[in-house]
N, C-alpha and C. Protein backbone atom coordinates (compact mmCIF):
# COMPACT_ATOMS: atom_id res chain seq x y z
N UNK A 1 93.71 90.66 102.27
CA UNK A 1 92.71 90.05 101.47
C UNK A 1 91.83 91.17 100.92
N UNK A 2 91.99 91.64 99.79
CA UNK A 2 91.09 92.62 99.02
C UNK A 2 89.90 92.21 97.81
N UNK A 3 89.09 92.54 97.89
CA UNK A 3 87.85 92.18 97.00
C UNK A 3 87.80 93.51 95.95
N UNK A 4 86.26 93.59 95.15
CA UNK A 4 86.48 94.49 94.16
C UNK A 4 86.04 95.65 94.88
N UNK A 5 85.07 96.14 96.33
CA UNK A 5 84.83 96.98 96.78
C UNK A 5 85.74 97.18 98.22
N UNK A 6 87.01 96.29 98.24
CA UNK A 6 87.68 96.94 99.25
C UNK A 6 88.55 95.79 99.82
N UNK A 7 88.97 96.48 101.33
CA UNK A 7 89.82 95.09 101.99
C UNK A 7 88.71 94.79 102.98
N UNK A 8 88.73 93.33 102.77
CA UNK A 8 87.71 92.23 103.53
C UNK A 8 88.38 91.75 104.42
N UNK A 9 87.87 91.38 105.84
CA UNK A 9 88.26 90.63 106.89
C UNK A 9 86.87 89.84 107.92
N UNK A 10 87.42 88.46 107.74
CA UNK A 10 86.01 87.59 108.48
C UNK A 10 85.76 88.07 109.74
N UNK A 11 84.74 89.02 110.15
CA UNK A 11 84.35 89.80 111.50
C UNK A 11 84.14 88.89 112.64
N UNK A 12 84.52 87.59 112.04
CA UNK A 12 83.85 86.39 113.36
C UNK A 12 85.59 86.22 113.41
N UNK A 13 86.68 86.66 113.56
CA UNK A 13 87.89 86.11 113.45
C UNK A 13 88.67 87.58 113.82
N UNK A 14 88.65 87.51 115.14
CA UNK A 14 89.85 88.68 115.68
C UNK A 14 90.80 89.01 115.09
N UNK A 15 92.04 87.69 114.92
CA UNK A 15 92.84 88.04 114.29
C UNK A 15 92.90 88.66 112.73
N UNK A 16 91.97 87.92 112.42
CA UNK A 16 92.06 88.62 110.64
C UNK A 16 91.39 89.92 110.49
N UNK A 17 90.27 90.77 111.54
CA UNK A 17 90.34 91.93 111.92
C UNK A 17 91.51 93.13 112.19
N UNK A 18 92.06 92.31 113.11
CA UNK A 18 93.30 92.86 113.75
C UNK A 18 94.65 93.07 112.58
N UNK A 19 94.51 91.82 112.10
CA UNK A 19 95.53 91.90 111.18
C UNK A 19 95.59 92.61 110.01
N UNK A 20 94.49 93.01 109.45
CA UNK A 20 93.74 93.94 108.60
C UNK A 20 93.61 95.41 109.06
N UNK A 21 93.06 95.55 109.80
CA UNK A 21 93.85 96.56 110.22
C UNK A 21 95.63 97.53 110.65
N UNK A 22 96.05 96.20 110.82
CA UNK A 22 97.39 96.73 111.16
C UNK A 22 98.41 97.23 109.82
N UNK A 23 97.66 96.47 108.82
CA UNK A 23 98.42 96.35 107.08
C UNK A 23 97.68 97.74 106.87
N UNK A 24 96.61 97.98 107.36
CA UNK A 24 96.03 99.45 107.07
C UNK A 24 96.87 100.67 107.47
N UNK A 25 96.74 100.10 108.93
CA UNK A 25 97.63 101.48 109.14
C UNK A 25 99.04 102.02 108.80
N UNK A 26 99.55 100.75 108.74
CA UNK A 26 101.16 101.30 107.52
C UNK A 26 101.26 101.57 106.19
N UNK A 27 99.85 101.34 105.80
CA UNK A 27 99.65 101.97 104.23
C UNK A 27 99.17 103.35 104.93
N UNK A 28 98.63 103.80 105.77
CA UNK A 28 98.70 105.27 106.09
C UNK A 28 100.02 105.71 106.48
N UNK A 29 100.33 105.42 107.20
CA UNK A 29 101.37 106.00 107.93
C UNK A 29 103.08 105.82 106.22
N UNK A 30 102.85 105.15 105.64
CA UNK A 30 103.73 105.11 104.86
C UNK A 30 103.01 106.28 103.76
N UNK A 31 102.31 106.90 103.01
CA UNK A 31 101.57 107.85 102.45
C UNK A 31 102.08 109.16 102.83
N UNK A 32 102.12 108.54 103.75
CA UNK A 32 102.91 110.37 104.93
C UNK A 32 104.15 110.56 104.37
N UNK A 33 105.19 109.22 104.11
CA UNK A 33 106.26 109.75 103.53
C UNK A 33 107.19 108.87 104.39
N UNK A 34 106.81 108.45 105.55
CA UNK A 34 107.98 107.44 106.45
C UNK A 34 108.18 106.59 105.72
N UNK A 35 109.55 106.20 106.20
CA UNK A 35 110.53 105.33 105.61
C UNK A 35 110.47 103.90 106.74
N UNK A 36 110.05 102.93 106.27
CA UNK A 36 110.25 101.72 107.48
C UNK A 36 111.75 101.11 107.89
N UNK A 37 111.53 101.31 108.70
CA UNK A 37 113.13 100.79 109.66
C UNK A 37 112.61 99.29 109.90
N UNK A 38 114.15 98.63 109.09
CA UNK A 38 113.38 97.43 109.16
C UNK A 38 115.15 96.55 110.04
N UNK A 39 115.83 97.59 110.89
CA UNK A 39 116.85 97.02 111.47
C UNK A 39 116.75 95.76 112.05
N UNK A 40 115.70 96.27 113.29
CA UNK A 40 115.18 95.10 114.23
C UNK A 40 114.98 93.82 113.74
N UNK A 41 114.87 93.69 112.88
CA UNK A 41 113.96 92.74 112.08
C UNK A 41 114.95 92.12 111.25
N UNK A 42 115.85 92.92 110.57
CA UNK A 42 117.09 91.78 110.33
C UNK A 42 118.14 91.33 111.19
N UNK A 43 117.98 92.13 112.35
CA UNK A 43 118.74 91.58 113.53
C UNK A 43 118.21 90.08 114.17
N UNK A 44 116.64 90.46 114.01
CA UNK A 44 116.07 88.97 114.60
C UNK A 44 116.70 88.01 113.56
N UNK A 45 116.34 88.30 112.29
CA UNK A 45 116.37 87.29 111.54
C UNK A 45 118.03 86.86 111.19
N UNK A 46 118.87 87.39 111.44
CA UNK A 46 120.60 87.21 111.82
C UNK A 46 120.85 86.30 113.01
N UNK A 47 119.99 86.55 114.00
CA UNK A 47 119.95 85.71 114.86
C UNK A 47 118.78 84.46 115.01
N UNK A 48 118.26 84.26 114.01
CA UNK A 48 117.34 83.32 113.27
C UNK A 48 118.54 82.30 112.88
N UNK A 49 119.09 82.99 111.65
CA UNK A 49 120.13 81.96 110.83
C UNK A 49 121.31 81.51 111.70
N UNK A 50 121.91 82.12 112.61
CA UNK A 50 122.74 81.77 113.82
C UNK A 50 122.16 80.65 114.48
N UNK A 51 120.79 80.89 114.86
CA UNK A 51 120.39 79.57 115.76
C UNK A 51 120.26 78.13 114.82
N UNK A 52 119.98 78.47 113.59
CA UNK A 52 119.57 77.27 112.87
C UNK A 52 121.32 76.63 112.22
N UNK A 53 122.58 77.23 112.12
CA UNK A 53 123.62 77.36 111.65
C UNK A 53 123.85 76.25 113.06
N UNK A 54 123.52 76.75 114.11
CA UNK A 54 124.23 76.13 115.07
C UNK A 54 123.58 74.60 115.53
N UNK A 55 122.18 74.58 115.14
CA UNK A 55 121.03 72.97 114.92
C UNK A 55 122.08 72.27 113.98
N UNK A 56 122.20 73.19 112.78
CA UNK A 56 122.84 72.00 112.07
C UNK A 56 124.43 71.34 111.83
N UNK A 57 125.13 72.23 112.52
CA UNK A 57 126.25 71.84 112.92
C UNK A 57 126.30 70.72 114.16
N UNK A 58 125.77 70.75 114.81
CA UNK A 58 125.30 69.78 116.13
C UNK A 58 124.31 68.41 115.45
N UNK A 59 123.66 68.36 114.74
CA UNK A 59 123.11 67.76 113.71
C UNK A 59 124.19 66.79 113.08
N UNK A 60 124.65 67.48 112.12
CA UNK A 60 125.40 66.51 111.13
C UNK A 60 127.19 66.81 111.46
N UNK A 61 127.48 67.00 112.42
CA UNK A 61 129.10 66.82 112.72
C UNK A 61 129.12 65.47 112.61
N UNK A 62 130.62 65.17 112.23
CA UNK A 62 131.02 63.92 111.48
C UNK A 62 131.05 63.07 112.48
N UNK A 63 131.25 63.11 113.86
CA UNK A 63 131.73 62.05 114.87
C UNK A 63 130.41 61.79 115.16
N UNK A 64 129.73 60.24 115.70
CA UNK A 64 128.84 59.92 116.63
C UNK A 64 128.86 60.81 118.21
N UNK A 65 127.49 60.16 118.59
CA UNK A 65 127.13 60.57 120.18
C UNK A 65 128.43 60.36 120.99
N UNK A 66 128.57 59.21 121.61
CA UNK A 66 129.56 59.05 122.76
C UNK A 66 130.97 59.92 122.82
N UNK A 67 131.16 59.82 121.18
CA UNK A 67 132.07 60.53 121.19
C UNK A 67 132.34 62.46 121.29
N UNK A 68 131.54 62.72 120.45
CA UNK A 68 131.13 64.19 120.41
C UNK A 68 130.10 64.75 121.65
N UNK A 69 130.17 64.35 122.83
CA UNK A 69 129.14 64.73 123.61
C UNK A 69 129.29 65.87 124.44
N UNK A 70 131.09 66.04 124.59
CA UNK A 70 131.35 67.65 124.80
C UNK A 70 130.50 69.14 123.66
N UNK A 71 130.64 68.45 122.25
CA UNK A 71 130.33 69.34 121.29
C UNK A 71 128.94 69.63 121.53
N UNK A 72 128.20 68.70 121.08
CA UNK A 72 126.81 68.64 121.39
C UNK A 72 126.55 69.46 122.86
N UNK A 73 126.85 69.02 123.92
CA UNK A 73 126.89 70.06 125.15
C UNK A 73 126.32 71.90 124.88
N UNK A 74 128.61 72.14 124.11
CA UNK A 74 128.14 73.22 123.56
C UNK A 74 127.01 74.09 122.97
N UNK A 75 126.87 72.86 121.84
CA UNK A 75 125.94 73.47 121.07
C UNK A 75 124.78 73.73 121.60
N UNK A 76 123.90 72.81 122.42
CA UNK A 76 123.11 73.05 123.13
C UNK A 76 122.85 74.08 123.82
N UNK A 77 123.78 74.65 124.46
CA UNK A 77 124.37 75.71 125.69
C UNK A 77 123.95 77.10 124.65
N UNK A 78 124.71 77.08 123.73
CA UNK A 78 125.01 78.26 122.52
C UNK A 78 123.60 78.22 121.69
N UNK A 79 122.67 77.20 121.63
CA UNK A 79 121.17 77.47 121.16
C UNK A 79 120.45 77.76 122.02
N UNK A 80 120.53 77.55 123.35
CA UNK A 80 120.00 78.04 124.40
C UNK A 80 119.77 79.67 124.83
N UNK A 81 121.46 80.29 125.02
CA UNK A 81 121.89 81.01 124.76
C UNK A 81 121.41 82.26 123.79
N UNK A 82 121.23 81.70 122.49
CA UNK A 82 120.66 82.58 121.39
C UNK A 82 118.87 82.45 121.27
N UNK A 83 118.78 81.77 121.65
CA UNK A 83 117.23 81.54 121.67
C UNK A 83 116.45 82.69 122.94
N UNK A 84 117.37 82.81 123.82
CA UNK A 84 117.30 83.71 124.77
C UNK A 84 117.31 84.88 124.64
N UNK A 85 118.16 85.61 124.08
CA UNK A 85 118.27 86.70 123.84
C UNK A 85 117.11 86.65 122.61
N UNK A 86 116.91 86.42 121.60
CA UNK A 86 116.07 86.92 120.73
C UNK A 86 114.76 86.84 121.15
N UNK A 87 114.54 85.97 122.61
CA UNK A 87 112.81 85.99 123.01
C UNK A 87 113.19 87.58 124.01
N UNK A 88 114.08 88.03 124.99
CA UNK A 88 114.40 88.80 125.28
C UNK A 88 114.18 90.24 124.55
N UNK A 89 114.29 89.92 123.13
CA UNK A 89 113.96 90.53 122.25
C UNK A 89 113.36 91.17 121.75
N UNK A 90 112.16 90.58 121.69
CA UNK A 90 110.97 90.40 121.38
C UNK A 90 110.20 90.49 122.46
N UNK A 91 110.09 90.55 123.68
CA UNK A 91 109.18 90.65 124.71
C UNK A 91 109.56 92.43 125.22
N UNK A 92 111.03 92.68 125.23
CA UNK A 92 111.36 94.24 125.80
C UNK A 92 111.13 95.04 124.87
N UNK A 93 111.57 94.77 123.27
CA UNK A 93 111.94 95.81 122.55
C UNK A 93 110.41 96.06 121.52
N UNK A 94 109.63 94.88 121.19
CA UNK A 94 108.95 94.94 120.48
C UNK A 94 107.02 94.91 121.29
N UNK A 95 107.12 93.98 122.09
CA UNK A 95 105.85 94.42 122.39
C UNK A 95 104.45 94.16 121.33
N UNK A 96 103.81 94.82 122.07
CA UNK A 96 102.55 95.86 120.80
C UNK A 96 102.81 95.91 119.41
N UNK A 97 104.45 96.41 118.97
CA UNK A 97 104.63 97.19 117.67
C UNK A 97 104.51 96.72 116.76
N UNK A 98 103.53 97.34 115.49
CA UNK A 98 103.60 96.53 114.35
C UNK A 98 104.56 97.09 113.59
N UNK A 99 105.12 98.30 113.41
CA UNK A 99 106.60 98.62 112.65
C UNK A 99 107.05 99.99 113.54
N UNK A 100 108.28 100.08 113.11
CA UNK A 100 108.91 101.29 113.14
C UNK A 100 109.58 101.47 112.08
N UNK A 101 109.39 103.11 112.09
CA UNK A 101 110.15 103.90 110.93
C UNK A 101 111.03 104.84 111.04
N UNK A 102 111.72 105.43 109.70
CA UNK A 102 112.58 106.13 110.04
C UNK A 102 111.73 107.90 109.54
N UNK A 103 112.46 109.38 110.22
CA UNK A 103 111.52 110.28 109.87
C UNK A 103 111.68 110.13 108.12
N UNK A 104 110.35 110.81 107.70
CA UNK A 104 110.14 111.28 106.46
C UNK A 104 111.54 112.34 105.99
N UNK A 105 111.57 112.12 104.55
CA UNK A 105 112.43 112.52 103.80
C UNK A 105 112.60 114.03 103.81
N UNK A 106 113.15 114.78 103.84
CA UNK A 106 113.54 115.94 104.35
C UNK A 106 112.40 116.76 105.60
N UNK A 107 112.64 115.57 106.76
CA UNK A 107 111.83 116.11 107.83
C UNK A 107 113.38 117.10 108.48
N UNK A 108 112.70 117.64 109.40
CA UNK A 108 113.57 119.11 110.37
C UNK A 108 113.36 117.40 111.77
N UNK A 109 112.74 116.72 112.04
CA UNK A 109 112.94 115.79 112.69
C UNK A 109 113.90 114.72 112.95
N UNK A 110 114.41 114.36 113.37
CA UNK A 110 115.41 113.14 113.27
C UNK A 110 115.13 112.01 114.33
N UNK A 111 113.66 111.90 114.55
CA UNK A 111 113.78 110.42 114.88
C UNK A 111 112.12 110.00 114.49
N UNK A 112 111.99 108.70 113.95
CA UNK A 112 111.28 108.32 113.80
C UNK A 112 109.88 107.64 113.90
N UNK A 113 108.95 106.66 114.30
CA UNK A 113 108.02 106.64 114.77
C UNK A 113 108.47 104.95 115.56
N UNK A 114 107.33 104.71 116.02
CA UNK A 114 107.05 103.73 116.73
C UNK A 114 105.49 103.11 116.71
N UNK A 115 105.08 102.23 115.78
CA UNK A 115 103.25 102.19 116.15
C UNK A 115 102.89 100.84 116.65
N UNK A 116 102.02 100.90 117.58
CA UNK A 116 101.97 99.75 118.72
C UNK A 116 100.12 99.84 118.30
N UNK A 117 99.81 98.50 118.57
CA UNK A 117 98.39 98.51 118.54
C UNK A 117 98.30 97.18 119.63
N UNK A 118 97.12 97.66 120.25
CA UNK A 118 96.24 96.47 121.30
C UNK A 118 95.07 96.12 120.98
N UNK A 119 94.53 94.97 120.79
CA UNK A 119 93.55 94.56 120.08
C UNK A 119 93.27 93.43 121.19
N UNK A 120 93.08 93.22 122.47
CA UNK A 120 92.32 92.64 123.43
C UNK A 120 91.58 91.48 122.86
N UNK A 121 92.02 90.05 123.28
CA UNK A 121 90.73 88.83 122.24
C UNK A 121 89.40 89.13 123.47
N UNK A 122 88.25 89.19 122.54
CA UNK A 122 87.07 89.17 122.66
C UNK A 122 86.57 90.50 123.27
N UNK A 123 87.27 91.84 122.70
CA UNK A 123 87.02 92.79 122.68
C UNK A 123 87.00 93.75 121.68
N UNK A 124 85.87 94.62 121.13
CA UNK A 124 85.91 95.24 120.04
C UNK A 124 86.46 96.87 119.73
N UNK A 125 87.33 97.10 121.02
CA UNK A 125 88.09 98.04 121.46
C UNK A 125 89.33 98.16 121.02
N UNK A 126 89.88 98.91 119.61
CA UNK A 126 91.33 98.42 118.89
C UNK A 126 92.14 99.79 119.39
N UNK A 127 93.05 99.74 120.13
CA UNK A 127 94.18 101.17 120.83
C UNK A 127 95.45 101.16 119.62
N UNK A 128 95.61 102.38 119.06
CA UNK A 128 96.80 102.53 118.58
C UNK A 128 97.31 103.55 118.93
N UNK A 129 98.69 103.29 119.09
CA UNK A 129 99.45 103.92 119.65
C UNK A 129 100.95 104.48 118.87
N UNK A 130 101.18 105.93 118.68
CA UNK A 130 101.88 106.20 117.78
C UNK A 130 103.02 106.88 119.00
N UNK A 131 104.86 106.84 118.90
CA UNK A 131 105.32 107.60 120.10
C UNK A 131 106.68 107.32 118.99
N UNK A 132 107.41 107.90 119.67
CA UNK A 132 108.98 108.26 119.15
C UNK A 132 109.83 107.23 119.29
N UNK A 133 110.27 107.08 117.87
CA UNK A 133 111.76 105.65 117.91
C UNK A 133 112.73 106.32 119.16
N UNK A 134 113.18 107.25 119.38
CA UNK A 134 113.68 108.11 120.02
C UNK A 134 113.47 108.77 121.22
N UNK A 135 112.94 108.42 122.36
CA UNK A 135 112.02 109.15 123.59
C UNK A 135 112.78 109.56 123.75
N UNK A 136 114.28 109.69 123.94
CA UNK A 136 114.62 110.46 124.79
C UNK A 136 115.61 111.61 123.81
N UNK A 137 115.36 111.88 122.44
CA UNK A 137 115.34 112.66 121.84
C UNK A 137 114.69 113.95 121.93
N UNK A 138 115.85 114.92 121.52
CA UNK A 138 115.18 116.98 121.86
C UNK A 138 114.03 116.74 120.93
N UNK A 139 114.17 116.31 119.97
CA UNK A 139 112.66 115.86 118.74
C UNK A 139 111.23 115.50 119.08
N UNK A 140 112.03 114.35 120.26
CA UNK A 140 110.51 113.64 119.97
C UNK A 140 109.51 114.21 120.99
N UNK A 141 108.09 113.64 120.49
CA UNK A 141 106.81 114.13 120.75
C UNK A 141 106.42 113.12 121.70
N UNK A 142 105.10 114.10 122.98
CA UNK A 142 104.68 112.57 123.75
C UNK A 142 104.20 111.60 122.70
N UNK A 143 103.60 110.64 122.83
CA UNK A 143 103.06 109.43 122.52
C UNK A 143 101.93 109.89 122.17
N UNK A 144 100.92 109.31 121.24
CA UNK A 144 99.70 109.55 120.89
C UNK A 144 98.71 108.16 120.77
N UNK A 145 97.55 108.49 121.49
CA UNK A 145 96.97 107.38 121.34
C UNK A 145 94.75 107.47 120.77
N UNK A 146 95.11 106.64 120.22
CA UNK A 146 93.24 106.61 119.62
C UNK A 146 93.10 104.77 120.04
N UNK A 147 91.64 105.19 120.76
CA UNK A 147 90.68 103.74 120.99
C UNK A 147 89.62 104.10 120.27
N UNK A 148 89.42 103.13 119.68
CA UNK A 148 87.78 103.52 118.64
C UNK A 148 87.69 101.97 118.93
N UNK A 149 86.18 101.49 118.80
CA UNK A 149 85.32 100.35 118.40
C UNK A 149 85.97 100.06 116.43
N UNK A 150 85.76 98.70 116.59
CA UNK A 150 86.38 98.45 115.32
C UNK A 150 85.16 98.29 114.43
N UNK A 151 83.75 98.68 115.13
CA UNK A 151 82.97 98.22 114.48
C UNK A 151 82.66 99.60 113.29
N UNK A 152 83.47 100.95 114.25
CA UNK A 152 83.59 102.10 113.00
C UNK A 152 83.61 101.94 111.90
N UNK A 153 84.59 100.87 111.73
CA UNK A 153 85.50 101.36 110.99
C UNK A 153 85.62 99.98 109.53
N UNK A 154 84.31 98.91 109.99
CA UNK A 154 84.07 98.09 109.09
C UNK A 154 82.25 98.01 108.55
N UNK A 155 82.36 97.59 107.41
CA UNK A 155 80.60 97.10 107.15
C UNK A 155 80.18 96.18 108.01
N UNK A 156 78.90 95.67 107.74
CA UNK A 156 78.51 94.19 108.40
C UNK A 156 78.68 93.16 107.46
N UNK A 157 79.29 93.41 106.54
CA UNK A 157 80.05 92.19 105.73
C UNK A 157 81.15 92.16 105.56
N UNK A 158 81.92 93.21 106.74
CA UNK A 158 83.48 92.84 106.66
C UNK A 158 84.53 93.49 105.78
N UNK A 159 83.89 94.32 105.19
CA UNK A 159 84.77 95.42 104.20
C UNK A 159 84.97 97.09 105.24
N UNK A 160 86.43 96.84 105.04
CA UNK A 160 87.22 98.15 105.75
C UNK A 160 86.94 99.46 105.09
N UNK A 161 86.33 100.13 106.18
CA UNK A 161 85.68 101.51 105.09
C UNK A 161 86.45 102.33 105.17
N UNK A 162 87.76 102.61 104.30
CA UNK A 162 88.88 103.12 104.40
C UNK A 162 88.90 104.22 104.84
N UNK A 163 87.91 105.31 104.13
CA UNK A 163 87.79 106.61 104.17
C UNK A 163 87.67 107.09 106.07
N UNK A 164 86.83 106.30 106.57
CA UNK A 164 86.64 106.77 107.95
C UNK A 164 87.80 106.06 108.98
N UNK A 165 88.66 105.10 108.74
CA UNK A 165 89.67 104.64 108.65
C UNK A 165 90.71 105.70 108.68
N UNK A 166 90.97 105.70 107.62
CA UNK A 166 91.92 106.57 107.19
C UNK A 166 92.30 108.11 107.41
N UNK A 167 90.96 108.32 107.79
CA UNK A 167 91.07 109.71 108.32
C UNK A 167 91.05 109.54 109.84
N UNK A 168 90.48 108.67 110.62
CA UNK A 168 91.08 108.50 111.91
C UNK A 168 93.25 108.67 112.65
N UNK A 169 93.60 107.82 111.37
CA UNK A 169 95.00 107.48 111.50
C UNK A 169 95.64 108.99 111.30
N UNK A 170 95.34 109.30 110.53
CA UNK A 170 95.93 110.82 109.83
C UNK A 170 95.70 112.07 110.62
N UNK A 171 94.64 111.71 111.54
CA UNK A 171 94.13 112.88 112.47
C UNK A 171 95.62 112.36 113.59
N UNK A 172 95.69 110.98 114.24
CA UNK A 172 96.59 110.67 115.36
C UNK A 172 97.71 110.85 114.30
N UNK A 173 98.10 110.98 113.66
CA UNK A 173 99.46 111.17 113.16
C UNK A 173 100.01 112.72 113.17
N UNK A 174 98.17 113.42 112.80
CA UNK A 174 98.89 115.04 112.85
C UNK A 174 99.04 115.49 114.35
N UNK A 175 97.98 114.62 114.97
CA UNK A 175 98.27 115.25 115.90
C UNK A 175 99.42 114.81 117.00
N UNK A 176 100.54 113.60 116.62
CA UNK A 176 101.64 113.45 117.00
C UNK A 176 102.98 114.62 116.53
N UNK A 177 102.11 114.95 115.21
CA UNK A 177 103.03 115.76 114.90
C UNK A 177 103.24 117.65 114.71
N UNK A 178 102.50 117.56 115.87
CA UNK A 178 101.84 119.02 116.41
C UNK A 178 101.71 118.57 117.95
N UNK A 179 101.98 117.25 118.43
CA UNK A 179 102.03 117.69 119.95
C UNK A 179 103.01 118.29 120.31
N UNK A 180 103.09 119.09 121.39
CA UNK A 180 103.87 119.25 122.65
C UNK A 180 105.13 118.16 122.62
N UNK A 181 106.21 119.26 122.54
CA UNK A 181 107.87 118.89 123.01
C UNK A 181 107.99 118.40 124.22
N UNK A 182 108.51 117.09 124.43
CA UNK A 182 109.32 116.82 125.36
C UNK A 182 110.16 117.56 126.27
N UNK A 183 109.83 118.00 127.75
CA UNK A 183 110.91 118.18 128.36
C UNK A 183 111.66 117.45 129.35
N UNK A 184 113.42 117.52 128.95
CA UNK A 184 114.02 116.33 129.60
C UNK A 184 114.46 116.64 130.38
């Protein structure tokens, strides 16, 4: 939500804080030059159209109940099944993260980022967290993390003051990318 002096978010409303911020920080972190990896994400959504492929086959198959009640079974079993794994999904692989990317275009790096943010309800304490698509890559860097008050980083009418913003993100980004090598 942007106005003529900036991006606005209702300060009485966590989420639209939170969420405003998070669209922030991938307009930084994309500036840098990363490329968004958006695998995960059509994997969910592959296994989105699988689960709904399989509602509606169980749905409108041509035979009635009594008769089709082995099928239906199945199907049940097999939405169960897929519904599982994609919450599995989503609770191990994703977490925190609001994207991952792939490295920037002629980086000497070869693995990409990871950015996780915690935004606590009824706390004005926002953690982001920047670490390697790759941990266990010769590449990657520890993890990097910034807690600031969110109240930095907005007016008292709710406009995102980019500049002090923005230079927060760019400081944790250089300095992910100047930490200390991993040793495995």
């Amino acid at each position: 939500m942007a106005t003529e002096n900036g991006k606005k978010a209702n300060l009485l409303n966590q989420f639209s804080v939170g969420h405003l911020i998070d669209e922030s920080v991938f307009e930084v972190v994309m500036s840098r030059g990363y490329i968004p990896d958006v695998s995960l994400n059509t994997f969910k959504l592959v296994m989105g159209y699988i689960i709904i492929f399989i509602a509606l086959v169980a749905q409108f198959y041509k035979s009635k109940f009594p008769e089709n009640r082995d099928f239906l079974a199945s199907c049940v079993i097999l939405y169960i099944v897929f519904i599982g794994i994609l919450l599995l999904i989503v609770y191990t692989k994703e977490k925190n993260t609001i994207f991952c990317t792939h490295p920037p275009a002629g980086s000497l790096s070869s693995t990409g980022l990871v950015v996780c943010s915690k935004f606590p309800r009824f706390s004005h304490l926002y953690t982001l967290t920047i670490s390697s698509s790759e941990p266990k890559s010769i590449c990657a860097n520890e993890s990097v993390q910034l807690t600031k008050s969110v109240t930095r980083w907005f007016t008292k009418d709710g406009v995102l003051v980019e500049g002090f913003f923005w230079k927060d993100v760019e400081a944790l980004i250089d300095d992910y990318s100047r930490g200390p090598k991993k040793n495995s």
